[in-house]
PDB file of N, CA and C in Angstrom:
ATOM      1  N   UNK A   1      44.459  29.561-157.890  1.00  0.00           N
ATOM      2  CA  UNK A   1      43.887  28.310-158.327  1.00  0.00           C
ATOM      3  C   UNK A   1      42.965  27.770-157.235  1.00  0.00           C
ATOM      4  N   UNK A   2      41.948  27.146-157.463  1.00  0.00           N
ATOM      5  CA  UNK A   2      41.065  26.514-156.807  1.00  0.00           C
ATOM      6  C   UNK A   2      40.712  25.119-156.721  1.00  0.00           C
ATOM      7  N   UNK A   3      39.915  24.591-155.869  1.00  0.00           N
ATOM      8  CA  UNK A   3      39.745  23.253-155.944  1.00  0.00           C
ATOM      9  C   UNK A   3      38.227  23.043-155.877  1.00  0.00           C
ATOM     10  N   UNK A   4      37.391  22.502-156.691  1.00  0.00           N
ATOM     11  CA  UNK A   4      36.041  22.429-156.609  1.00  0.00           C
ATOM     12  C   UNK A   4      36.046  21.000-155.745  1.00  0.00           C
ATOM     13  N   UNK A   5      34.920  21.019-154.909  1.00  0.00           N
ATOM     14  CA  UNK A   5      34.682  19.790-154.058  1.00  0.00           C
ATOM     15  C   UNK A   5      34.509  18.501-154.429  1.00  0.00           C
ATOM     16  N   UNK A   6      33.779  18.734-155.831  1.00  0.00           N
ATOM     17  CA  UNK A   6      32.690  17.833-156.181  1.00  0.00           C
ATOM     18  C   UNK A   6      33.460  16.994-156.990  1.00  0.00           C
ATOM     19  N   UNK A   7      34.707  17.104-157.677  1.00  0.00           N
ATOM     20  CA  UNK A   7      35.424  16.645-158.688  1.00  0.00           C
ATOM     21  C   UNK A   7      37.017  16.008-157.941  1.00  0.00           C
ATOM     22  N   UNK A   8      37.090  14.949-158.404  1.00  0.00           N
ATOM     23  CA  UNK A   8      39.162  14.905-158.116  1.00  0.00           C
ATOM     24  C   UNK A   8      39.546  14.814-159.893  1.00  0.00           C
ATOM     25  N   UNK A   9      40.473  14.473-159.510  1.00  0.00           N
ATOM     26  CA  UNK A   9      41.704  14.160-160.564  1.00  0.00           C
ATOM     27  C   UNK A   9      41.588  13.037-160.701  1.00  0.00           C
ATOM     28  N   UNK A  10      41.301  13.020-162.474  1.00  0.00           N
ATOM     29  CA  UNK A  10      41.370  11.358-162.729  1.00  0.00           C
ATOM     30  C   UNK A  10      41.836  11.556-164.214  1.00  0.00           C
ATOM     31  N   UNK A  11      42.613  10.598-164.549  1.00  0.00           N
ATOM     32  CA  UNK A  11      43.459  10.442-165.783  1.00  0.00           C
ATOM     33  C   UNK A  11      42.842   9.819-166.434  1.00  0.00           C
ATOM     34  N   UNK A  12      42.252  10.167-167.618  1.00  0.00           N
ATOM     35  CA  UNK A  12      41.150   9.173-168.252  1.00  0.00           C
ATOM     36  C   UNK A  12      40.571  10.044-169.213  1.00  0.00           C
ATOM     37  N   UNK A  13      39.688   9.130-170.227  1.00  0.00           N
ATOM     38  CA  UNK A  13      39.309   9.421-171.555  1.00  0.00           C
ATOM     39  C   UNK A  13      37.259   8.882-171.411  1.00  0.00           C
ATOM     40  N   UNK A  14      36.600   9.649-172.713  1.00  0.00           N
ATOM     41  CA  UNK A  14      35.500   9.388-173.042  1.00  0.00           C
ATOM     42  C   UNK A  14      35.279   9.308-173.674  1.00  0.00           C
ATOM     43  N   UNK A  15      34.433   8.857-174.915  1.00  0.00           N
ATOM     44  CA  UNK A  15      33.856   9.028-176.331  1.00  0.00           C
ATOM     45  C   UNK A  15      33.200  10.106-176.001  1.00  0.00           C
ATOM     46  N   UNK A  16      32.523  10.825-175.166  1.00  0.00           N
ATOM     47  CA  UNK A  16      32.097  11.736-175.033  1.00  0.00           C
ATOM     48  C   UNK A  16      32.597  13.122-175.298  1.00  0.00           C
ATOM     49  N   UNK A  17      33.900  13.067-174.407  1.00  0.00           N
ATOM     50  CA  UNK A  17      34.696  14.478-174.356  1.00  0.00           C
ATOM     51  C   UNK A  17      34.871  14.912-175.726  1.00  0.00           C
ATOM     52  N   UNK A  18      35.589  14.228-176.807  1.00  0.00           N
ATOM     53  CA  UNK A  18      35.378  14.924-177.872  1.00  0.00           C
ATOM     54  C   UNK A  18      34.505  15.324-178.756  1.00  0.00           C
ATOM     55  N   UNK A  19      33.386  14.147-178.497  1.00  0.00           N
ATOM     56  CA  UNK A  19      32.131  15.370-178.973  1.00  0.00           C
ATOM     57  C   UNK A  19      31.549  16.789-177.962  1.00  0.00           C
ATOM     58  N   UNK A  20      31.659  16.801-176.314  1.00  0.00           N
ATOM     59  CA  UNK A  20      31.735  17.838-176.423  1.00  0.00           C
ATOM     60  C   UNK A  20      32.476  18.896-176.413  1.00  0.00           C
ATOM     61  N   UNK A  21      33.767  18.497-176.904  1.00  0.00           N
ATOM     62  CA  UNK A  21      34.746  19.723-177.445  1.00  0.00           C
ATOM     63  C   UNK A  21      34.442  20.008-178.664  1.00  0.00           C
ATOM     64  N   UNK A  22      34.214  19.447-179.719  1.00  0.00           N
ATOM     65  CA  UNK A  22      34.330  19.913-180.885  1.00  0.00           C
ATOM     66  C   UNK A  22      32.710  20.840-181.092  1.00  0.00           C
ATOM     67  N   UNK A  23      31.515  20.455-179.992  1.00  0.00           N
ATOM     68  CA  UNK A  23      30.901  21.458-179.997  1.00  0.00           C
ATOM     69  C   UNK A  23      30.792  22.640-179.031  1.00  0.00           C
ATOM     70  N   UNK A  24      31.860  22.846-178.272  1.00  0.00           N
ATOM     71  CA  UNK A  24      32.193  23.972-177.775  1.00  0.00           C
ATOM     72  C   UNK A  24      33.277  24.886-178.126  1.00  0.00           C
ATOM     73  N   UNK A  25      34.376  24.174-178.098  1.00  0.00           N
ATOM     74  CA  UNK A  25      35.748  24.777-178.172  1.00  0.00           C
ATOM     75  C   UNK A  25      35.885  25.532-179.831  1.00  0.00           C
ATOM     76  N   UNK A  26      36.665  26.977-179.792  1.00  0.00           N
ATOM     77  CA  UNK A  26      36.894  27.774-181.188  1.00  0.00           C
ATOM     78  C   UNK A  26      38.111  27.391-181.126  1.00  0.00           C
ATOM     79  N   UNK A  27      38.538  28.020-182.660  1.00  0.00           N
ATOM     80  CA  UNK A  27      39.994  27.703-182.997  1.00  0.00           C
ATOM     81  C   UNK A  27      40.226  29.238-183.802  1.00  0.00           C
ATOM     82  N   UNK A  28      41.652  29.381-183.449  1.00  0.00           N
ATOM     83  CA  UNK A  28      42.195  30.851-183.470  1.00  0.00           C
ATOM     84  C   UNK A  28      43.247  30.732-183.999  1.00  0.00           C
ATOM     85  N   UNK A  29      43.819  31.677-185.010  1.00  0.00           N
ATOM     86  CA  UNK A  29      45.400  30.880-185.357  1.00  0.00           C
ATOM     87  C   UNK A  29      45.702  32.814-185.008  1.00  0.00           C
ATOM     88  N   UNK A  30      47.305  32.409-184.870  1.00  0.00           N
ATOM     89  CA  UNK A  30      48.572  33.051-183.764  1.00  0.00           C
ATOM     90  C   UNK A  30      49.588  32.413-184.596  1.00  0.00           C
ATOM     91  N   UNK A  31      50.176  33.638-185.261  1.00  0.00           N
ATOM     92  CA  UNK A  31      51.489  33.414-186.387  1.00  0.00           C
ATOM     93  C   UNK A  31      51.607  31.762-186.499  1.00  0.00           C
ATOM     94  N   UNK A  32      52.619  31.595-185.672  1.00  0.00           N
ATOM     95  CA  UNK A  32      52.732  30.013-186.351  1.00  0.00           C
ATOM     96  C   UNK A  32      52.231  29.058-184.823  1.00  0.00           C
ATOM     97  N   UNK A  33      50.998  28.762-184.760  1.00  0.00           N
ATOM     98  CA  UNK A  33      50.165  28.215-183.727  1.00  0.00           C
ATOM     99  C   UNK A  33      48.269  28.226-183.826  1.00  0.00           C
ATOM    100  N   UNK A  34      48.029  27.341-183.895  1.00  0.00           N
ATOM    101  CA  UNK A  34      46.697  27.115-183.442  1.00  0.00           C
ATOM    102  C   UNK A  34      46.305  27.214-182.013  1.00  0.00           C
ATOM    103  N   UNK A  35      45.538  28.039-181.225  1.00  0.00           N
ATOM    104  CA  UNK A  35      45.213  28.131-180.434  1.00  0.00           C
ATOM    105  C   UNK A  35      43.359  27.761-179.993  1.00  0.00           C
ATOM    106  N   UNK A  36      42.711  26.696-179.382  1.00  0.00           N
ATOM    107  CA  UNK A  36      41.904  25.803-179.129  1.00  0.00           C
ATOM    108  C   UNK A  36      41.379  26.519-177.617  1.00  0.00           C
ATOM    109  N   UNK A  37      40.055  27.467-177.615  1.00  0.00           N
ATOM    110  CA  UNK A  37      39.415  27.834-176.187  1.00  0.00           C
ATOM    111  C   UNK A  37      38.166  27.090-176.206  1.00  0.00           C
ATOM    112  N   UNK A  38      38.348  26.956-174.776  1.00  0.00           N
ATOM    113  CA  UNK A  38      36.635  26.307-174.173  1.00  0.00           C
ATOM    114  C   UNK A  38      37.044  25.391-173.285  1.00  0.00           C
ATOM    115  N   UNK A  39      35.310  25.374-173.180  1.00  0.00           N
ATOM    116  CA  UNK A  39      35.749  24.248-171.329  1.00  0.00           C
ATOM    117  C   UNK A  39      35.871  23.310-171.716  1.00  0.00           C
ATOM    118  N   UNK A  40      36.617  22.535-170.657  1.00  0.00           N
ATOM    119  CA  UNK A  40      37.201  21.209-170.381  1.00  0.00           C
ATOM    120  C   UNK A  40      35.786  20.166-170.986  1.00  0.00           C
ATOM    121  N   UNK A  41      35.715  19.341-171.128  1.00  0.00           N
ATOM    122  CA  UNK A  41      34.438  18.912-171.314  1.00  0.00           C
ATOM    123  C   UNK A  41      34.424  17.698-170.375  1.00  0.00           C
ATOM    124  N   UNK A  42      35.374  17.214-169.285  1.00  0.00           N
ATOM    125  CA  UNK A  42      35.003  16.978-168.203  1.00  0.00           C
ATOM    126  C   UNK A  42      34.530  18.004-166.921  1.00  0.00           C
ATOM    127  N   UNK A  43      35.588  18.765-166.684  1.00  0.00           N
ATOM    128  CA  UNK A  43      35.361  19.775-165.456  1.00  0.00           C
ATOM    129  C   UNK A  43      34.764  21.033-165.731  1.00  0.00           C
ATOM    130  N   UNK A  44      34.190  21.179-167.108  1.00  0.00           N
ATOM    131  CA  UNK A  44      34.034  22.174-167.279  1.00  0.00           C
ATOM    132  C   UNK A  44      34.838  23.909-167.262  1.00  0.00           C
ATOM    133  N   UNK A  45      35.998  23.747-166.606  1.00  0.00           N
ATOM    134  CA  UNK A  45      36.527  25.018-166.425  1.00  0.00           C
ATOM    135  C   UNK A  45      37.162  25.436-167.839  1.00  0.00           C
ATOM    136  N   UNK A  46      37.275  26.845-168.100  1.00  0.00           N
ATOM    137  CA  UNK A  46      37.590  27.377-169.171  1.00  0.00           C
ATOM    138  C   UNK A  46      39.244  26.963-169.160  1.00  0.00           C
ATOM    139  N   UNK A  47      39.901  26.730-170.416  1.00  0.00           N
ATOM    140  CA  UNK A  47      41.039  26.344-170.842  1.00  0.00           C
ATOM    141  C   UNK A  47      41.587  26.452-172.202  1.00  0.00           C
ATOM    142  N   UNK A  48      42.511  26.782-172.510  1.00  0.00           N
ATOM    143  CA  UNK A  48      43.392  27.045-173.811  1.00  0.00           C
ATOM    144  C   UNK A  48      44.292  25.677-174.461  1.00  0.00           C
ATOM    145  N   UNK A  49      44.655  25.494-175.587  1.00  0.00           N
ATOM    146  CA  UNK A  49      45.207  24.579-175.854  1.00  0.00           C
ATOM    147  C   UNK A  49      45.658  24.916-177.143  1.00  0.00           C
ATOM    148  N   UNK A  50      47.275  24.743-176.782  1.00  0.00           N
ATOM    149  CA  UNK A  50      48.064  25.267-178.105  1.00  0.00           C
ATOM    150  C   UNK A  50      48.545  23.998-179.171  1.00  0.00           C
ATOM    151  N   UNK A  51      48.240  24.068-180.516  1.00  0.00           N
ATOM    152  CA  UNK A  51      48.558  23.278-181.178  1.00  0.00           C
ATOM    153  C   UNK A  51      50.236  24.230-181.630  1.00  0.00           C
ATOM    154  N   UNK A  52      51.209  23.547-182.178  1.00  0.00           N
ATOM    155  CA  UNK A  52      52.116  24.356-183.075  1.00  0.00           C
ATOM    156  C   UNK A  52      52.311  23.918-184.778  1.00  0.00           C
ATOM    157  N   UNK A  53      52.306  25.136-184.985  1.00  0.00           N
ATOM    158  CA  UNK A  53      52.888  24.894-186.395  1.00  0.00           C
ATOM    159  C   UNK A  53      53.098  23.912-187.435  1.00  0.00           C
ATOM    160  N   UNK A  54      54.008  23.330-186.865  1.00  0.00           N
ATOM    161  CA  UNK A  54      54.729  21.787-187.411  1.00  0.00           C
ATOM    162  C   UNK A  54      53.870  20.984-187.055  1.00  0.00           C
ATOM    163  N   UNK A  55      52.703  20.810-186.474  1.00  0.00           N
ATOM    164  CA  UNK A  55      51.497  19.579-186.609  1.00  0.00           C
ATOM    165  C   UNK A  55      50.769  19.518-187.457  1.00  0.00           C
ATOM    166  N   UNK A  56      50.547  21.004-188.181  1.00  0.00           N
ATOM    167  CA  UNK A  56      49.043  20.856-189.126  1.00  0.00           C
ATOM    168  C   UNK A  56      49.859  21.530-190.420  1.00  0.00           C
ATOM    169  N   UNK A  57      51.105  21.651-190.361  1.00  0.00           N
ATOM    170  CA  UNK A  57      51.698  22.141-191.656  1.00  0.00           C
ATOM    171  C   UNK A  57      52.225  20.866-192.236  1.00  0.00           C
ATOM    172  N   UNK A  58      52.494  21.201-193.799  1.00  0.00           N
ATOM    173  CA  UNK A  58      53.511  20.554-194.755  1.00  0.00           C
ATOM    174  C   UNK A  58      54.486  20.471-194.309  1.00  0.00           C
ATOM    175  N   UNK A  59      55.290  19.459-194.652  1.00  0.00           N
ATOM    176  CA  UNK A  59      56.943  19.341-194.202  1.00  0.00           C
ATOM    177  C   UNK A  59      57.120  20.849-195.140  1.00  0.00           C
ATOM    178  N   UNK A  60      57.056  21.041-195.981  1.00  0.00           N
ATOM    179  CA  UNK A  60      57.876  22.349-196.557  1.00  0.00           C
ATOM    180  C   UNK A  60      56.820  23.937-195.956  1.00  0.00           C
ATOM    181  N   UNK A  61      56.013  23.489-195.192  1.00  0.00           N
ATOM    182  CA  UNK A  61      55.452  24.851-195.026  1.00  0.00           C
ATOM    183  C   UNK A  61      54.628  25.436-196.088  1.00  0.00           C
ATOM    184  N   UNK A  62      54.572  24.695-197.008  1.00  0.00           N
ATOM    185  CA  UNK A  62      53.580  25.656-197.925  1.00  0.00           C
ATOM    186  C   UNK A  62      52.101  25.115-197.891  1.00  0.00           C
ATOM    187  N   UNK A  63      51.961  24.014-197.638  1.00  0.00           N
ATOM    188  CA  UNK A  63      50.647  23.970-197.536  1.00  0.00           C
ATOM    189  C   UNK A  63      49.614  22.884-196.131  1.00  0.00           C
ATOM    190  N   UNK A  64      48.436  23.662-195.981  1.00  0.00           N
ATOM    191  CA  UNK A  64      48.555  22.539-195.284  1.00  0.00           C
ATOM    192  C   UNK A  64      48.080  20.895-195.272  1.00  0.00           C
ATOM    193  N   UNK A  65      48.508  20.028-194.146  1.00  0.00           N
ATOM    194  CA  UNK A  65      48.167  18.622-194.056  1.00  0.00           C
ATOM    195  C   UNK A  65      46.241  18.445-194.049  1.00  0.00           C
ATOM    196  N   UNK A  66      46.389  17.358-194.858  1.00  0.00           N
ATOM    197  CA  UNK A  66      44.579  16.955-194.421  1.00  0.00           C
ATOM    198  C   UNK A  66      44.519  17.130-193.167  1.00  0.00           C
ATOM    199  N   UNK A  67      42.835  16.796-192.623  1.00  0.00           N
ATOM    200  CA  UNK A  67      42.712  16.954-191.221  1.00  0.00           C
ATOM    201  C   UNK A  67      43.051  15.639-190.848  1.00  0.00           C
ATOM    202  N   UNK A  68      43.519  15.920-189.534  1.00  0.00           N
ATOM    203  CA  UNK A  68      44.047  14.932-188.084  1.00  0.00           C
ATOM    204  C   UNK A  68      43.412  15.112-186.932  1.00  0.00           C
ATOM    205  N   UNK A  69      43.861  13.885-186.205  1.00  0.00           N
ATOM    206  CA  UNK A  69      43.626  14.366-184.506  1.00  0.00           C
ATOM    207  C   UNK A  69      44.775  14.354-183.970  1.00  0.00           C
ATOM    208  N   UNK A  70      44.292  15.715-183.001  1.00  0.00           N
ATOM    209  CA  UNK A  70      44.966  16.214-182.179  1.00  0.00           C
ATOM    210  C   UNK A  70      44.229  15.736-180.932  1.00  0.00           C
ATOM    211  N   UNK A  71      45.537  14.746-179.816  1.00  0.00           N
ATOM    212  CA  UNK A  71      44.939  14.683-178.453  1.00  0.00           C
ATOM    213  C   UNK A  71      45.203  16.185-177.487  1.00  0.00           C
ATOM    214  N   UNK A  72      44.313  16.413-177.180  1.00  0.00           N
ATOM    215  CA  UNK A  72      44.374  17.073-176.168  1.00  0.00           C
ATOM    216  C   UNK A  72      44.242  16.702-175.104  1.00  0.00           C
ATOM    217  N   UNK A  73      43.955  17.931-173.653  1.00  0.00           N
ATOM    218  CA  UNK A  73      44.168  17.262-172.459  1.00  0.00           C
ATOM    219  C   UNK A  73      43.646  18.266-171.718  1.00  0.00           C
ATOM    220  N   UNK A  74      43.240  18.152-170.750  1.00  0.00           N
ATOM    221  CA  UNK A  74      42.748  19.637-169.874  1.00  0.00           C
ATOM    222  C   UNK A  74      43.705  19.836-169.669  1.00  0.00           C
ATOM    223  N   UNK A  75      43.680  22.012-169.908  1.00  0.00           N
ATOM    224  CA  UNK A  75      44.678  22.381-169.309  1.00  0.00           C
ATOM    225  C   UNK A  75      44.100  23.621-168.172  1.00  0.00           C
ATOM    226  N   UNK A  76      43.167  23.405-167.382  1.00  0.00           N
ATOM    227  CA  UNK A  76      42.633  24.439-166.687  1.00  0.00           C
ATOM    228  C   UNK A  76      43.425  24.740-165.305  1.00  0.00           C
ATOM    229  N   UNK A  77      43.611  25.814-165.010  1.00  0.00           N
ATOM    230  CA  UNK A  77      44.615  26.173-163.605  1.00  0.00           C
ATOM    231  C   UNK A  77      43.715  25.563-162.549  1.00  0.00           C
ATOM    232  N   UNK A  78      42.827  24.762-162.648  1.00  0.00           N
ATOM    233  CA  UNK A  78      42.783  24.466-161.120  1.00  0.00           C
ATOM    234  C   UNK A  78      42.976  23.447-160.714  1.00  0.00           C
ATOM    235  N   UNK A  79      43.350  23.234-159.269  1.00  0.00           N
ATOM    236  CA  UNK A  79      44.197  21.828-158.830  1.00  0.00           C
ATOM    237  C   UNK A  79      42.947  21.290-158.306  1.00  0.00           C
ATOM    238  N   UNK A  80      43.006  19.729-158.277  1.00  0.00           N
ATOM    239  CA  UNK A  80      41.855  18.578-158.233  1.00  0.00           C
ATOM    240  C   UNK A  80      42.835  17.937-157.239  1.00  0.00           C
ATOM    241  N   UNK A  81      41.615  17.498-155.822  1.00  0.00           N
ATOM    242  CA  UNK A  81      42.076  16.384-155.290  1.00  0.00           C
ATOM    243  C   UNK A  81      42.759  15.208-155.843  1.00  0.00           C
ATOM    244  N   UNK A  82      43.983  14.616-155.257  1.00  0.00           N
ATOM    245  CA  UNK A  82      44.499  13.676-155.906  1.00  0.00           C
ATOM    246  C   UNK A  82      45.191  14.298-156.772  1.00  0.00           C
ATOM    247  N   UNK A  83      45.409  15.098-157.163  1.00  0.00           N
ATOM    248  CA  UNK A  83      46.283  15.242-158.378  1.00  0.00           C
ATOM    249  C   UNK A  83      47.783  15.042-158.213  1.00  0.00           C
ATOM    250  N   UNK A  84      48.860  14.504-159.255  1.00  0.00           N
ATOM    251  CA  UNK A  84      49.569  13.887-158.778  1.00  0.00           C
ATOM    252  C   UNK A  84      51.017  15.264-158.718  1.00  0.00           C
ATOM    253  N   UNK A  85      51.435  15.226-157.617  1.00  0.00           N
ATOM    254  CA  UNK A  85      52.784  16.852-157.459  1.00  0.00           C
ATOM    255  C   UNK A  85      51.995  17.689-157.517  1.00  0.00           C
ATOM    256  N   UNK A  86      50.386  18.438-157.528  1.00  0.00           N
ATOM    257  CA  UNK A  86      49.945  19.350-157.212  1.00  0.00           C
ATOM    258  C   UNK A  86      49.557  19.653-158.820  1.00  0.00           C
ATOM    259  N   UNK A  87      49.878  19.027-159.519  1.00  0.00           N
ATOM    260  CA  UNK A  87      49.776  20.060-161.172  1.00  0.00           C
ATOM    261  C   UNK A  87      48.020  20.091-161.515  1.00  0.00           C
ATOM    262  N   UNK A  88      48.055  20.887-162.741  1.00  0.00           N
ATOM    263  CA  UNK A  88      46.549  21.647-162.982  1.00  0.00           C
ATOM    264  C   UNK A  88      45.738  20.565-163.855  1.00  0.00           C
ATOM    265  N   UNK A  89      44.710  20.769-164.139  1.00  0.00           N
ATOM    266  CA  UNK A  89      44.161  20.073-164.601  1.00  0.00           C
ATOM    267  C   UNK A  89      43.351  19.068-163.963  1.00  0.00           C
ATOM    268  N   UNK A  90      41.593  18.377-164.407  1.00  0.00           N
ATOM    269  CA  UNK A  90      41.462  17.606-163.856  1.00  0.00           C
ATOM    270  C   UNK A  90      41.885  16.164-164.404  1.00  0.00           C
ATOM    271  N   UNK A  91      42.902  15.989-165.449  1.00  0.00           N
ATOM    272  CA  UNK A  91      43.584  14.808-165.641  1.00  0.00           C
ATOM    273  C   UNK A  91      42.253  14.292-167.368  1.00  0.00           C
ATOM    274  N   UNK A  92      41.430  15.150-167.662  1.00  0.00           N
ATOM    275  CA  UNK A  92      40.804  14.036-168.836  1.00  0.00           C
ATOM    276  C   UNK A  92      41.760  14.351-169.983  1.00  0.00           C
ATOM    277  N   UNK A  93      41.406  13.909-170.762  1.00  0.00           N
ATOM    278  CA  UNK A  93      41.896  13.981-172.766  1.00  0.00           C
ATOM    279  C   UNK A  93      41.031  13.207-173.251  1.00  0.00           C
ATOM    280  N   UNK A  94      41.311  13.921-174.612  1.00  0.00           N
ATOM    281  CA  UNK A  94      40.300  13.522-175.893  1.00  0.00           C
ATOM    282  C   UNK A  94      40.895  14.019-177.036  1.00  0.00           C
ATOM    283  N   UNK A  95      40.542  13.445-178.091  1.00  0.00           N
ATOM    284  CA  UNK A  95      41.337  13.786-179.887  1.00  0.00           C
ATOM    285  C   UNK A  95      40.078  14.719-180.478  1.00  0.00           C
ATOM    286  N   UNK A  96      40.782  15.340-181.102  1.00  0.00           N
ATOM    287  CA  UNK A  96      39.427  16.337-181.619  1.00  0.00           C
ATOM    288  C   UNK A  96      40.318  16.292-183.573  1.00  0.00           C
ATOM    289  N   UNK A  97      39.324  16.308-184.229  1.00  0.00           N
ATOM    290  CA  UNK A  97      40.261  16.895-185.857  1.00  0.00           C
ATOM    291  C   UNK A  97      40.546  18.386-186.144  1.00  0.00           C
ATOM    292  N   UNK A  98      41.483  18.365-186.231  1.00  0.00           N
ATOM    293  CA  UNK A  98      41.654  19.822-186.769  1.00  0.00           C
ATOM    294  C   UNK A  98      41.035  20.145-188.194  1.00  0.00           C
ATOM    295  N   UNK A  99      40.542  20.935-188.545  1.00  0.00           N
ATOM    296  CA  UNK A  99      39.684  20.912-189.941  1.00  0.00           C
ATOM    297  C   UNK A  99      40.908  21.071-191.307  1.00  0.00           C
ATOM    298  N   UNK A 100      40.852  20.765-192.050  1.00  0.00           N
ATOM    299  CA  UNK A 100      42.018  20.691-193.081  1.00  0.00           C
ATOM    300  C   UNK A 100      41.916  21.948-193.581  1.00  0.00           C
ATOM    301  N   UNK A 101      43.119  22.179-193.831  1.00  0.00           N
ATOM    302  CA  UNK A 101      43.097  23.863-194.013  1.00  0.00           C
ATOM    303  C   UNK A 101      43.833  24.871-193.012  1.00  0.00           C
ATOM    304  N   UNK A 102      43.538  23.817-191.836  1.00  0.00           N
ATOM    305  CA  UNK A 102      43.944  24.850-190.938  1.00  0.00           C
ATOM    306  C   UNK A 102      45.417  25.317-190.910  1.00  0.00           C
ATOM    307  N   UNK A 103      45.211  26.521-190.804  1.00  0.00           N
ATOM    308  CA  UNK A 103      46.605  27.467-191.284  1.00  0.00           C
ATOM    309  C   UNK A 103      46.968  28.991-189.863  1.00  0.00           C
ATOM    310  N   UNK A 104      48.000  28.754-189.806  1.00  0.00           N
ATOM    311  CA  UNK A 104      48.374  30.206-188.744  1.00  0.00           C
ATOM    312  C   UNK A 104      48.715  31.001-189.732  1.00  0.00           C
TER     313      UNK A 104
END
């Protein structure tokens, strides 16, 4: 893991970030999981983000829920000044919709 100079750790949100996630980041489904790649749209570093199952399904599993938001959060391995116990991420989030339909 690395630490870029130019950036710390800050816990915080944009109207921005989710527009540019929803024009970067793909969505992949994995048996029972949505899986969400692309960069952070603060720090830019590449990152994964697992939705499960039981968020975008029916209570009975058969079909799925309209679309929602899902908050996300950076999850990139690298540690940012300030960060709080050393953990990853440079600390942004943002809600993105999952498109209705979406199915693992």
């Amino acid at each position: 893991m690395s630490t870029p100079p130019s950036l710390r750790y800050q816990h915080g949100t944009d109207a921005e970030f989710a527009r540019r996630a929803a024009a970067t980041f793909t969505l992949e489904h994995f048996d029972s999981a949505l899986v969400l790649f692309g960069p952070c749209p603060r720090c830019g570093q590449q990152m994964t983000f697992t939705v499960i199952e039981e968020l975008f399904r029916s209570a009975d599993g058969a079909a799925p829920v309209p679309a929602r938001p899902v908050v996300m959060y950076c999850t990139a391995e690298t540690v940012y000044e300030g960060s709080p116990d050393g953990h990853t991420g440079c600390g942004a989030f943002w809600s993105l919709l999952l498109p209705s339909g979406a199915e693992a």
